[in-house]
PDB file of N, CA and C in Angstrom:
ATOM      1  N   UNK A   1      59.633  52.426  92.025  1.00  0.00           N
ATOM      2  CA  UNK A   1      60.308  53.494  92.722  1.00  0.00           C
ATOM      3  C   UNK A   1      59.328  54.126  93.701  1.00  0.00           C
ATOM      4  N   UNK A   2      59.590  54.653  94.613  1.00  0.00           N
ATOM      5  CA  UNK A   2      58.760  54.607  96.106  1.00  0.00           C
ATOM      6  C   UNK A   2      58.561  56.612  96.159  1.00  0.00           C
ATOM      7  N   UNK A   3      57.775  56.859  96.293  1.00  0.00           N
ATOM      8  CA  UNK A   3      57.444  58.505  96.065  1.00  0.00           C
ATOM      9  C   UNK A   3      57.553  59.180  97.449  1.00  0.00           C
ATOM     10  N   UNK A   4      57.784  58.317  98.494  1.00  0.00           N
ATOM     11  CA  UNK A   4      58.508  58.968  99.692  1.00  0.00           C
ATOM     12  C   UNK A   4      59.701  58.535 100.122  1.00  0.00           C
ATOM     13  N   UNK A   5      60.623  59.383 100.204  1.00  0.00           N
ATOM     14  CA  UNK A   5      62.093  59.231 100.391  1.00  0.00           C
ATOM     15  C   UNK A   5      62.471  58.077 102.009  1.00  0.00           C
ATOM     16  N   UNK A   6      63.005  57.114 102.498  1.00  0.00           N
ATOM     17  CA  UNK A   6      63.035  56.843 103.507  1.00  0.00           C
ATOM     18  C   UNK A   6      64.137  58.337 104.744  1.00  0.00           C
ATOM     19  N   UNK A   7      63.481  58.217 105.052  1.00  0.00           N
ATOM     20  CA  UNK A   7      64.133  59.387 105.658  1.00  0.00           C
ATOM     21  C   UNK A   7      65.171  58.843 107.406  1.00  0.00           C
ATOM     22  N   UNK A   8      66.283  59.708 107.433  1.00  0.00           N
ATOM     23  CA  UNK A   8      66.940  58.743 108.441  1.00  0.00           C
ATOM     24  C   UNK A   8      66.896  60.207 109.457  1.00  0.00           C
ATOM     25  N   UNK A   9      66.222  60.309 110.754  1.00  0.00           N
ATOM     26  CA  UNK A   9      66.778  61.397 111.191  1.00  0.00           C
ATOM     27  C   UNK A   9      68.223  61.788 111.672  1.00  0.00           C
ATOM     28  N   UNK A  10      68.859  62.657 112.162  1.00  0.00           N
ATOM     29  CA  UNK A  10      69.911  62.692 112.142  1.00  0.00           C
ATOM     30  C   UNK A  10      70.074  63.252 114.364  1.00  0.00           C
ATOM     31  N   UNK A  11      68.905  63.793 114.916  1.00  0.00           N
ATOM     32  CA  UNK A  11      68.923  63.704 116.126  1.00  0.00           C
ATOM     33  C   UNK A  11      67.477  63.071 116.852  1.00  0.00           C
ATOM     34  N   UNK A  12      67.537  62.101 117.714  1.00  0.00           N
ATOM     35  CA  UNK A  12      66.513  61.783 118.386  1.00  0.00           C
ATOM     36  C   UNK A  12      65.585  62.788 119.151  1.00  0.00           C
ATOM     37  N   UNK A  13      64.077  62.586 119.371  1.00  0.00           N
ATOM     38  CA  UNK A  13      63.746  63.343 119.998  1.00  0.00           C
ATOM     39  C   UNK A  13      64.117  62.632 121.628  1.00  0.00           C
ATOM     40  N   UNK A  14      64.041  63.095 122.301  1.00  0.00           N
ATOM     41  CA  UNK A  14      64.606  63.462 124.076  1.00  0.00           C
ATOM     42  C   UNK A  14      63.538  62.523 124.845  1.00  0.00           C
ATOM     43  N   UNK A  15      63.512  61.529 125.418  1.00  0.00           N
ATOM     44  CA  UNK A  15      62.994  60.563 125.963  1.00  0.00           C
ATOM     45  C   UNK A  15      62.131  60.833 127.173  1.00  0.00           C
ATOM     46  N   UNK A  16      62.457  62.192 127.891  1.00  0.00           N
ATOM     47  CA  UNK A  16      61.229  62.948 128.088  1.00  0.00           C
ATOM     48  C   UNK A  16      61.521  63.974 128.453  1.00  0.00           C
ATOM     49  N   UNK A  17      60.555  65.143 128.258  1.00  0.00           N
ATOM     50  CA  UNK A  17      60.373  66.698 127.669  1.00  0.00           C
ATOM     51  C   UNK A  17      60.543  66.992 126.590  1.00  0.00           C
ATOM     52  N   UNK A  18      60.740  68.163 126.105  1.00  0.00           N
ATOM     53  CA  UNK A  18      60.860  68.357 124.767  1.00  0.00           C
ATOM     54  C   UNK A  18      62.446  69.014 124.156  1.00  0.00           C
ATOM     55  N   UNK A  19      62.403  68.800 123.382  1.00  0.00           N
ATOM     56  CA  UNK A  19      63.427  68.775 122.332  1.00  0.00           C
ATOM     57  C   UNK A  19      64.156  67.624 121.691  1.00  0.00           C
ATOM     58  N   UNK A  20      65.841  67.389 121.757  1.00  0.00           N
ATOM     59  CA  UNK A  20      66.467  66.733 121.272  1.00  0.00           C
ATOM     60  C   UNK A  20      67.638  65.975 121.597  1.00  0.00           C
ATOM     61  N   UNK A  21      67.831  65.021 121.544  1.00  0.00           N
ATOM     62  CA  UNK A  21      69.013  64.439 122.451  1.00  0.00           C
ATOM     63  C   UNK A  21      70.306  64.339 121.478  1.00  0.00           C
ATOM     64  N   UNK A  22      71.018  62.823 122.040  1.00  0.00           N
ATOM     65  CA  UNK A  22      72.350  62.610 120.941  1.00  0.00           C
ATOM     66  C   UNK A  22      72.111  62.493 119.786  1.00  0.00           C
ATOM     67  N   UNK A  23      72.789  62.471 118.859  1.00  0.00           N
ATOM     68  CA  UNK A  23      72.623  62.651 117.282  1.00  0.00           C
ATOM     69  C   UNK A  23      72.535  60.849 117.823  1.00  0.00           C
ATOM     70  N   UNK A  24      71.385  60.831 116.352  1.00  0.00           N
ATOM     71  CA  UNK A  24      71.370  59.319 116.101  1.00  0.00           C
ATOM     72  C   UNK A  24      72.006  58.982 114.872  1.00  0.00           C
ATOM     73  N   UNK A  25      72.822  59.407 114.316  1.00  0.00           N
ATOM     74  CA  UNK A  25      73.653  59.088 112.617  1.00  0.00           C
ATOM     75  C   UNK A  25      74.490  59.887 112.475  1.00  0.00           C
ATOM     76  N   UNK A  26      75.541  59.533 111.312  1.00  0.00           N
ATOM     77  CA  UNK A  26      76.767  60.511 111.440  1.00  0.00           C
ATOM     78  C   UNK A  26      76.283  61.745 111.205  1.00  0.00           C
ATOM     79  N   UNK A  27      75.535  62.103 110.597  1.00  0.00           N
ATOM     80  CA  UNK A  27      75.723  63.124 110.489  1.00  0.00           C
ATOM     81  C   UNK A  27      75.168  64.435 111.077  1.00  0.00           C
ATOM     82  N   UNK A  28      74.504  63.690 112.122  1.00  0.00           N
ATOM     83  CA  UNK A  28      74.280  64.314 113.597  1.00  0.00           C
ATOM     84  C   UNK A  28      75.540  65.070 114.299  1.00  0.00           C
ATOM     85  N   UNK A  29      75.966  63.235 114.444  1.00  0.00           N
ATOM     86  CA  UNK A  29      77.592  63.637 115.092  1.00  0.00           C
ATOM     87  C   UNK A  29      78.236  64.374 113.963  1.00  0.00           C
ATOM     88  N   UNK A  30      78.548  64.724 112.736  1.00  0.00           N
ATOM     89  CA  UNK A  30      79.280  65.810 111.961  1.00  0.00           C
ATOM     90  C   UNK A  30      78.727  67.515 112.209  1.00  0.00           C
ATOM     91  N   UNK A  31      77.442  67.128 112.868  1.00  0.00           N
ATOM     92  CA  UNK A  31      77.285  68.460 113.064  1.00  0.00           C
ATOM     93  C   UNK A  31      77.482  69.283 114.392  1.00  0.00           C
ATOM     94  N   UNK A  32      76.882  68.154 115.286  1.00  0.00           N
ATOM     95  CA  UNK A  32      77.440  68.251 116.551  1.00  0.00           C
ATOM     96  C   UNK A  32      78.907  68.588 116.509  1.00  0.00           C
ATOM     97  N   UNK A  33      80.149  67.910 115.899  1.00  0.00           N
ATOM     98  CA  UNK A  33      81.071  68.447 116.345  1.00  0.00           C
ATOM     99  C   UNK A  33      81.768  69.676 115.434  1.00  0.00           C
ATOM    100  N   UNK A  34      80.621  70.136 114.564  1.00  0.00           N
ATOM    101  CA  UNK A  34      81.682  71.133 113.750  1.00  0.00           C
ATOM    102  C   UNK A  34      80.937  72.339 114.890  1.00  0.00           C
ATOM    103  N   UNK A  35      79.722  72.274 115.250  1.00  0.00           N
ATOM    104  CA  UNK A  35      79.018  73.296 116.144  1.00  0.00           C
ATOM    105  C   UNK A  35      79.804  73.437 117.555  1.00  0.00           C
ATOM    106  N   UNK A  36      80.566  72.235 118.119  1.00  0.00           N
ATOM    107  CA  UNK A  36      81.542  72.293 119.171  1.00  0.00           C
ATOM    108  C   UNK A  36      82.999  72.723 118.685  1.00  0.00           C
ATOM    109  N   UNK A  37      83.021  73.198 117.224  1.00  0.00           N
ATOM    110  CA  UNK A  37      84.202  73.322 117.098  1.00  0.00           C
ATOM    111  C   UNK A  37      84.629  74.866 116.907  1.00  0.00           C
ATOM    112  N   UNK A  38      83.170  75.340 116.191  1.00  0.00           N
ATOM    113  CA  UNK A  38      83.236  76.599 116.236  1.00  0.00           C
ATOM    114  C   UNK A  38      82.883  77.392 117.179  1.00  0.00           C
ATOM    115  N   UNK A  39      82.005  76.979 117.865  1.00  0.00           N
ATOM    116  CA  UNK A  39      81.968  77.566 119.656  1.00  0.00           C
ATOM    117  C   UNK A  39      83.231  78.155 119.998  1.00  0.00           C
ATOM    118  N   UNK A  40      83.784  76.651 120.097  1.00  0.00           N
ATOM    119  CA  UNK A  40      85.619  76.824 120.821  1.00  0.00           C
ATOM    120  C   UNK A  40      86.651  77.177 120.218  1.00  0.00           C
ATOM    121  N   UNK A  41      86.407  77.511 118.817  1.00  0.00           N
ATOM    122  CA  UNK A  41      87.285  77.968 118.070  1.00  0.00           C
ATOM    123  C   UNK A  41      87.178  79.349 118.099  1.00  0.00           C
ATOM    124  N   UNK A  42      86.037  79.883 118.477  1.00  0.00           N
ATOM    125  CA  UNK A  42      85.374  81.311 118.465  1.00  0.00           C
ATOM    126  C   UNK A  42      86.310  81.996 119.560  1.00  0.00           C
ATOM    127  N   UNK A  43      86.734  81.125 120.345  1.00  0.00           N
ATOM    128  CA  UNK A  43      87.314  81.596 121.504  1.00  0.00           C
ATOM    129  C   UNK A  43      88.335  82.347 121.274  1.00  0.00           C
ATOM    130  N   UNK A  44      89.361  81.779 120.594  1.00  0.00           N
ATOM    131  CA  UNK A  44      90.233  83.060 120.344  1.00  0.00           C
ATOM    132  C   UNK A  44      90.398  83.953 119.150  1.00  0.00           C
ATOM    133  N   UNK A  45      89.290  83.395 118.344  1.00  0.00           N
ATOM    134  CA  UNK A  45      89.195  84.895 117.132  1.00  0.00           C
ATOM    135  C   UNK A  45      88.277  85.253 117.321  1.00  0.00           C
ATOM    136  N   UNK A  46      87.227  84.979 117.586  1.00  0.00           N
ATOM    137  CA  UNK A  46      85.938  86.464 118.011  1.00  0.00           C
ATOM    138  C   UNK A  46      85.878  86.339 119.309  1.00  0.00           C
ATOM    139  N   UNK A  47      86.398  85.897 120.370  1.00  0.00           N
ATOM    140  CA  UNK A  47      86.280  86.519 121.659  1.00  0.00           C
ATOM    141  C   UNK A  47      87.601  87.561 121.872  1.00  0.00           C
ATOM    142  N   UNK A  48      88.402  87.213 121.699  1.00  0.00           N
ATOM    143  CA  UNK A  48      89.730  87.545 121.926  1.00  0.00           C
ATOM    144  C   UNK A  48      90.197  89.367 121.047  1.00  0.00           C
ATOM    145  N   UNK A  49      89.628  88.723 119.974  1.00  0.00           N
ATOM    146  CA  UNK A  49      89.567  90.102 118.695  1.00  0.00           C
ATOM    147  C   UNK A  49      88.141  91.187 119.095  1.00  0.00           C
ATOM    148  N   UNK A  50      87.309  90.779 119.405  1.00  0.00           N
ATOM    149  CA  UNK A  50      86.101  91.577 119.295  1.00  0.00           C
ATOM    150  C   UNK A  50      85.534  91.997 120.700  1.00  0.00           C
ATOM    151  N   UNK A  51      85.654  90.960 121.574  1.00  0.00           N
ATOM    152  CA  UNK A  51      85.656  91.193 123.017  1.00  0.00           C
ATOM    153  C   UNK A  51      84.123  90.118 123.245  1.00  0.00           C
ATOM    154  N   UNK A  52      83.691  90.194 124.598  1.00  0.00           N
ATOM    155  CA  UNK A  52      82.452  89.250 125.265  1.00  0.00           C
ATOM    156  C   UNK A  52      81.363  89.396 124.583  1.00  0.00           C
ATOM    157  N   UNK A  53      80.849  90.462 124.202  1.00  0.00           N
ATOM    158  CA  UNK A  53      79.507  90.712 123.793  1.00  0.00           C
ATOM    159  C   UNK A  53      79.544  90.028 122.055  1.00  0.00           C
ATOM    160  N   UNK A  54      80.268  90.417 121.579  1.00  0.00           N
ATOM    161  CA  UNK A  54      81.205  89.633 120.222  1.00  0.00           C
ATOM    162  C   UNK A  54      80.384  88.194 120.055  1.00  0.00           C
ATOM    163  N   UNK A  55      81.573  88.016 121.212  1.00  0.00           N
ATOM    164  CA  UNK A  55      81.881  86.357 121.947  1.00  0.00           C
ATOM    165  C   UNK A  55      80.211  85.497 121.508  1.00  0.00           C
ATOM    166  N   UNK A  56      79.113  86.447 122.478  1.00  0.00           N
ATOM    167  CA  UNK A  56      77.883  85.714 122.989  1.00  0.00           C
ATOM    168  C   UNK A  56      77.289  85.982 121.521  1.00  0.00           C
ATOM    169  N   UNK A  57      77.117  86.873 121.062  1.00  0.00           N
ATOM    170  CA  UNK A  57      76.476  86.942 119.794  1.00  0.00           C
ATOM    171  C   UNK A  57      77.163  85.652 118.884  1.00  0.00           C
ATOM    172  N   UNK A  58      77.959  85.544 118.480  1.00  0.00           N
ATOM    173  CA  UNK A  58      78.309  84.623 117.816  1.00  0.00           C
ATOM    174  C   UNK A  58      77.775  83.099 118.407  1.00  0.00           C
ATOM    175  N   UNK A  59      77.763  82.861 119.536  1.00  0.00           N
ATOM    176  CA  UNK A  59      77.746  81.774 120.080  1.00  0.00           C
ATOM    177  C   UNK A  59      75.652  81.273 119.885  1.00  0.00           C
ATOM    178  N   UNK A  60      75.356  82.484 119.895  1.00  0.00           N
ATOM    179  CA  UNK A  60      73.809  82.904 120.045  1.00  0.00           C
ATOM    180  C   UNK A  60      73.326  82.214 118.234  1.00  0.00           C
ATOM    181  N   UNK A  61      73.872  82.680 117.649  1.00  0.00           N
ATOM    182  CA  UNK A  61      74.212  82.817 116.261  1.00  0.00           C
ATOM    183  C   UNK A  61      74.313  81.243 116.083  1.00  0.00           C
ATOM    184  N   UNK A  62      75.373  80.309 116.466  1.00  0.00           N
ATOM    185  CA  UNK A  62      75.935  79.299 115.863  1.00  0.00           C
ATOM    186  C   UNK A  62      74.882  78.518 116.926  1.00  0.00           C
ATOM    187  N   UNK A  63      74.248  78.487 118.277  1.00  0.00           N
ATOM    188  CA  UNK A  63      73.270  77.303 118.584  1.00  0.00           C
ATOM    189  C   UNK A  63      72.134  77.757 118.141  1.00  0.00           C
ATOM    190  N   UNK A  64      71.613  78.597 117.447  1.00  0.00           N
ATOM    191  CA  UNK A  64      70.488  78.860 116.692  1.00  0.00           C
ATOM    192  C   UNK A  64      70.217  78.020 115.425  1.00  0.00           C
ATOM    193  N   UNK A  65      71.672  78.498 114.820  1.00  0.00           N
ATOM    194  CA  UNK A  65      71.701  77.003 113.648  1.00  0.00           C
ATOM    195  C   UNK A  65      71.546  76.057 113.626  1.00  0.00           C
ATOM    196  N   UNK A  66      72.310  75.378 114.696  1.00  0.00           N
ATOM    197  CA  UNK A  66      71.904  74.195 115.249  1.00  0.00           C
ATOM    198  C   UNK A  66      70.551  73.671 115.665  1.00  0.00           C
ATOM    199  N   UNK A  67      70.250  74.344 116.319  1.00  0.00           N
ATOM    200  CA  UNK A  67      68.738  74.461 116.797  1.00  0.00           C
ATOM    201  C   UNK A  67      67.634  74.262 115.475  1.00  0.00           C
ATOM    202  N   UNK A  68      67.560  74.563 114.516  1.00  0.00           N
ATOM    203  CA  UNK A  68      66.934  74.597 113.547  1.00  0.00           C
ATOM    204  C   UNK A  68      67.463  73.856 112.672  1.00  0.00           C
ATOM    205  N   UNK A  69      68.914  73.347 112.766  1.00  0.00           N
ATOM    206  CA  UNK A  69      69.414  72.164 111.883  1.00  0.00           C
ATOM    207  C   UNK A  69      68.646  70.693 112.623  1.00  0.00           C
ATOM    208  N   UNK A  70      68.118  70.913 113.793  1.00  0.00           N
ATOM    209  CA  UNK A  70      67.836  69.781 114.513  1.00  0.00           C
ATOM    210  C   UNK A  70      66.140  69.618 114.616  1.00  0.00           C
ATOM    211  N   UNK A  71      65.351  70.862 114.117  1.00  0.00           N
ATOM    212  CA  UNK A  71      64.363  71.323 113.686  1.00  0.00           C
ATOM    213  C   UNK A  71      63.604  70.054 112.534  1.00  0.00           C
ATOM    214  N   UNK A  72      64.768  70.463 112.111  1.00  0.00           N
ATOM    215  CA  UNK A  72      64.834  70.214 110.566  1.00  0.00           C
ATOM    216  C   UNK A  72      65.065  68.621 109.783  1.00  0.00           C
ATOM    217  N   UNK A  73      66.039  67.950 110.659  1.00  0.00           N
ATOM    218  CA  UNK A  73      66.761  66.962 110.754  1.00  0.00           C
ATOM    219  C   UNK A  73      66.709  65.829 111.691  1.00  0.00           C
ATOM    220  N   UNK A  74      65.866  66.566 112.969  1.00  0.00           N
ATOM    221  CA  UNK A  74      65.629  65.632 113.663  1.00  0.00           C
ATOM    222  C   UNK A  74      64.453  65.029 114.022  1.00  0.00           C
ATOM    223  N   UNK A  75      64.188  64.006 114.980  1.00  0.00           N
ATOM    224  CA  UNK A  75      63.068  63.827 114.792  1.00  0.00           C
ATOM    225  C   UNK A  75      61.946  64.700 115.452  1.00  0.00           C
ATOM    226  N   UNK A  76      60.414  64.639 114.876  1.00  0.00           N
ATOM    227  CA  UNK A  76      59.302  65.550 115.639  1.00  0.00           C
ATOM    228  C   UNK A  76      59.436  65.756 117.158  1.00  0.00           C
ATOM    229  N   UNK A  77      59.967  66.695 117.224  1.00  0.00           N
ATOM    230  CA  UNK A  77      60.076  66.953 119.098  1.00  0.00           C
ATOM    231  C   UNK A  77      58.585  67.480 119.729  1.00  0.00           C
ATOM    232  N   UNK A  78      58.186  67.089 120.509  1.00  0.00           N
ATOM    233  CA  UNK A  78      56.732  67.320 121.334  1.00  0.00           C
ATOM    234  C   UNK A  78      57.085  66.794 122.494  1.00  0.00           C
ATOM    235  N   UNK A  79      56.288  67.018 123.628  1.00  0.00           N
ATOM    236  CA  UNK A  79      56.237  66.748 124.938  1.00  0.00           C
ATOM    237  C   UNK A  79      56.013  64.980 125.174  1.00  0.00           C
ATOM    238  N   UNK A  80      56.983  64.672 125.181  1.00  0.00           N
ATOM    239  CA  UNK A  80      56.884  63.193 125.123  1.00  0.00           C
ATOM    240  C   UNK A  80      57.538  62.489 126.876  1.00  0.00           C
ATOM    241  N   UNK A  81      56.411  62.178 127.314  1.00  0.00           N
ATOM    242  CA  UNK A  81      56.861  62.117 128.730  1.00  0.00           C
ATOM    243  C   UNK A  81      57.215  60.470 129.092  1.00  0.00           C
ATOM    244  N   UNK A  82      57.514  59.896 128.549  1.00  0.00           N
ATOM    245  CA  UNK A  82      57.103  58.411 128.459  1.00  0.00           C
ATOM    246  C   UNK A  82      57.065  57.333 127.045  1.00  0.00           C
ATOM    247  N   UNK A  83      58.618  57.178 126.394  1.00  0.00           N
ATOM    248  CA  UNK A  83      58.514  56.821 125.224  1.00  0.00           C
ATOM    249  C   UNK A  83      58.268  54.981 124.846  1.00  0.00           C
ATOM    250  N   UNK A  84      58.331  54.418 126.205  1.00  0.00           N
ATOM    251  CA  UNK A  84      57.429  53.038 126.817  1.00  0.00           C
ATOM    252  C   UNK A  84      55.904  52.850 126.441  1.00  0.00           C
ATOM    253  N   UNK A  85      55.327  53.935 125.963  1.00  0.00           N
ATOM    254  CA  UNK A  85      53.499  54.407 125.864  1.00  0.00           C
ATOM    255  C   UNK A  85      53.507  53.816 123.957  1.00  0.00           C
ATOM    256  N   UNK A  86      54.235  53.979 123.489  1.00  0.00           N
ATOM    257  CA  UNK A  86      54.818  53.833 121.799  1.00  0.00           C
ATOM    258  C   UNK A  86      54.162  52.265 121.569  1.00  0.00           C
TER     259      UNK A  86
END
């Protein structure tokens, strides 16, 4: 039995600059689209009910998660200008 887990990331790092690109596994894409779902779903119960400022906080809120779900999940993001150099 192997004492490091194989690990699958779930978003690529970005082929050059930094951060993160398309999800590379489902469950990238499961997150990607529940994070596009509540964006746009936000639209008419916390924009609509609470008003704009509402709106952006929430939205601020839900790509933060993301942001740190991709932190977390994806692969080491660094300034990678050139992924041909590998």
């Amino acid at each position: 039995m192997s004492s490091t887990p194989d690990r699958t990331y779930w978003f690529r790092a970005k082929r050059f600059g930094w951060g993160w690109g398309a999800p590379s596994s489902w469950q990238g894409w499961v997150a990607l689209i529940v994070y596009v779902a509540l964006v746009v779903g936000g639209i008419p119960v916390v924009q609509a009910t609470r008003g704009d400022l509402a709106y952006a906080g929430y939205v601020a809120i839900c790509t933060a998660t993301l942001v740190v779900l991709c932190w977390l999940r994806g692969e080491p993001a660094g300034r990678i200008w050139n992924r041909d150099d590998e």
